[in-house]
C-alpha atoms as a PDB file:
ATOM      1  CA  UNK A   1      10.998  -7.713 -35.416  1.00  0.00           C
ATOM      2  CA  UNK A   2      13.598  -5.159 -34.211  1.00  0.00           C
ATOM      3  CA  UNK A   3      15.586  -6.425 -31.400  1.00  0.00           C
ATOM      4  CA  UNK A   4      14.997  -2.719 -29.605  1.00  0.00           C
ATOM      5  CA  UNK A   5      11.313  -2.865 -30.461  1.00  0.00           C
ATOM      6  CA  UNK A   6      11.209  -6.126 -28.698  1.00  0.00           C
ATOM      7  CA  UNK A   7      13.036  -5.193 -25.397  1.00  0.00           C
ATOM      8  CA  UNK A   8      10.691  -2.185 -24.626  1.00  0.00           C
ATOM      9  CA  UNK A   9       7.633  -4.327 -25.189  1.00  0.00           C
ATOM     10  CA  UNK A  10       9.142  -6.912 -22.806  1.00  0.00           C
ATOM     11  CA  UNK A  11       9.788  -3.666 -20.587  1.00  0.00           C
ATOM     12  CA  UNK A  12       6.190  -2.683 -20.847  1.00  0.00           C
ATOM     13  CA  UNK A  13       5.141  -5.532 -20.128  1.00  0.00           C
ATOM     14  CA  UNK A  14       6.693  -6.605 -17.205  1.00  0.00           C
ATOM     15  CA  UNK A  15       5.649  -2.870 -15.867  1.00  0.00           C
ATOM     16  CA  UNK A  16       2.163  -3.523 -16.343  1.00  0.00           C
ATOM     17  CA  UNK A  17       2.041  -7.276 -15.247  1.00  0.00           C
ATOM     18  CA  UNK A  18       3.923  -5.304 -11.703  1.00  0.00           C
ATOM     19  CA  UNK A  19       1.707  -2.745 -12.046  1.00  0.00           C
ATOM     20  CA  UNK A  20      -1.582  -5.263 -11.941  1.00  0.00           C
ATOM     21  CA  UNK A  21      -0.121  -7.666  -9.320  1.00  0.00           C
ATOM     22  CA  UNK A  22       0.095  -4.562  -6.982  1.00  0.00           C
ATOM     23  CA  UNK A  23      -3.145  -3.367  -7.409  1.00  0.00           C
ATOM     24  CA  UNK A  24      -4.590  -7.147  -6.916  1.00  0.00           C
ATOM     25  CA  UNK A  25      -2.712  -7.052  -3.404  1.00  0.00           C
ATOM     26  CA  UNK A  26      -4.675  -3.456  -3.078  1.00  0.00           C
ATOM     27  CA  UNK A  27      -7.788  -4.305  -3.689  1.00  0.00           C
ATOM     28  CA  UNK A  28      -7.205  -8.277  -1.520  1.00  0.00           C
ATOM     29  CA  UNK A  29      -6.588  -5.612   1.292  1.00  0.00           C
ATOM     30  CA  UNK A  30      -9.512  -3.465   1.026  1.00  0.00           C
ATOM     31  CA  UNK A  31     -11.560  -6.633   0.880  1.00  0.00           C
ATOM     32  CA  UNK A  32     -10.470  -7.842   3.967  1.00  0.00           C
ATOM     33  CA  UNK A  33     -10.710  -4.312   5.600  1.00  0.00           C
ATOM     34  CA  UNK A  34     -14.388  -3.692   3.791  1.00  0.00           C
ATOM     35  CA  UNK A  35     -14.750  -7.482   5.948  1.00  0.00           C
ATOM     36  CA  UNK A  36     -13.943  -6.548   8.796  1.00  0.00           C
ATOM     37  CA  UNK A  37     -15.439  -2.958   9.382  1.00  0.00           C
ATOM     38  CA  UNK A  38     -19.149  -4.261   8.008  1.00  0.00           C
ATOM     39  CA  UNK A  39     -18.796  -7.256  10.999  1.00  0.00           C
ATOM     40  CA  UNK A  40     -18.177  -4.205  13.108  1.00  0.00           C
ATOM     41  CA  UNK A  41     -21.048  -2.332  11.819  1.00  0.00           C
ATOM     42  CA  UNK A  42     -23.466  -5.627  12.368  1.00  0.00           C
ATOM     43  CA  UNK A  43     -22.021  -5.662  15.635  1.00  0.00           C
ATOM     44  CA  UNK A  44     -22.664  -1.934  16.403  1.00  0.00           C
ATOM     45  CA  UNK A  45     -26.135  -2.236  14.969  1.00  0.00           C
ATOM     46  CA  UNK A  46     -27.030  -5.749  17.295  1.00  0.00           C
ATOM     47  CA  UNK A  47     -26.247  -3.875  20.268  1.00  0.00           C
ATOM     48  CA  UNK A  48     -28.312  -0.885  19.238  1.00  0.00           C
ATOM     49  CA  UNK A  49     -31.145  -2.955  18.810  1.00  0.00           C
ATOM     50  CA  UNK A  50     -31.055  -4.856  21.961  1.00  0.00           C
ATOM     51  CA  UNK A  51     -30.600  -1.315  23.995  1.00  0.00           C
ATOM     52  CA  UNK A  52     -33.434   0.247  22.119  1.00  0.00           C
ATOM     53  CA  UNK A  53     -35.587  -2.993  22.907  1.00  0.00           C
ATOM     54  CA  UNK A  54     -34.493  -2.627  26.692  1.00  0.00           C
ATOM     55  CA  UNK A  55     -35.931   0.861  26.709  1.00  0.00           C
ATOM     56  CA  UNK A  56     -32.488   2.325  27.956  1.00  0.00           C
ATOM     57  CA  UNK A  57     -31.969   4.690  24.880  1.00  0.00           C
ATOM     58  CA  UNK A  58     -29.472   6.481  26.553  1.00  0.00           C
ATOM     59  CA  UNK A  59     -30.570   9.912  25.035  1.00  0.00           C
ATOM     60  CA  UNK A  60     -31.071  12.673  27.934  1.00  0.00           C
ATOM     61  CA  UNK A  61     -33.287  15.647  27.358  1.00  0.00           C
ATOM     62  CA  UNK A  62     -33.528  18.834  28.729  1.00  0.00           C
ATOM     63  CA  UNK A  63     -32.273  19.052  32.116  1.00  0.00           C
ATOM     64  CA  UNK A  64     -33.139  15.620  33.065  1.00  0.00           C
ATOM     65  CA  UNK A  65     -30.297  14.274  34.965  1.00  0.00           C
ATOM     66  CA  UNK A  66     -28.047  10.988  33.488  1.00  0.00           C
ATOM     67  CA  UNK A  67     -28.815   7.815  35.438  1.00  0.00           C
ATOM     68  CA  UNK A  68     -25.119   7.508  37.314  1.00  0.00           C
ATOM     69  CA  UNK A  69     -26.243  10.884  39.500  1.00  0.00           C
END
């Protein structure tokens, strides 16, 4: 095999091994972040629940006046 040949396949190759380790670190990131923001959502939609089931929906209508006046 040509010596030159050789060199840019070893070139290419350590590019694209780079290439893949960086978007492994990417995507181990995302993960973590996709983690964390659906415990936030589960939290979001516990507390939701429990106001709904407490009757306090918190939604005013018309001119009816907000509980703090």
């Amino acid at each position: 095999m040509d010596t030159e040949r050789e060199t840019r396949l070893e070139e290419q190759i350590a590019h694209l091994t780079k290439t893949v380790e960086e978007l492994s670190d990417v995507i181990a990131r995302q993960d973590a972040e996709l983690s964390k923001l659906a415990h936030r959502v589960q939290v979001l939609m516990a507390r939701e629940a429990e106001r709904e089931a407490a009757g306090s929906g918190g939604v005013i209508l018309g001119d009816e006046r907000p509980p703090h006046y």
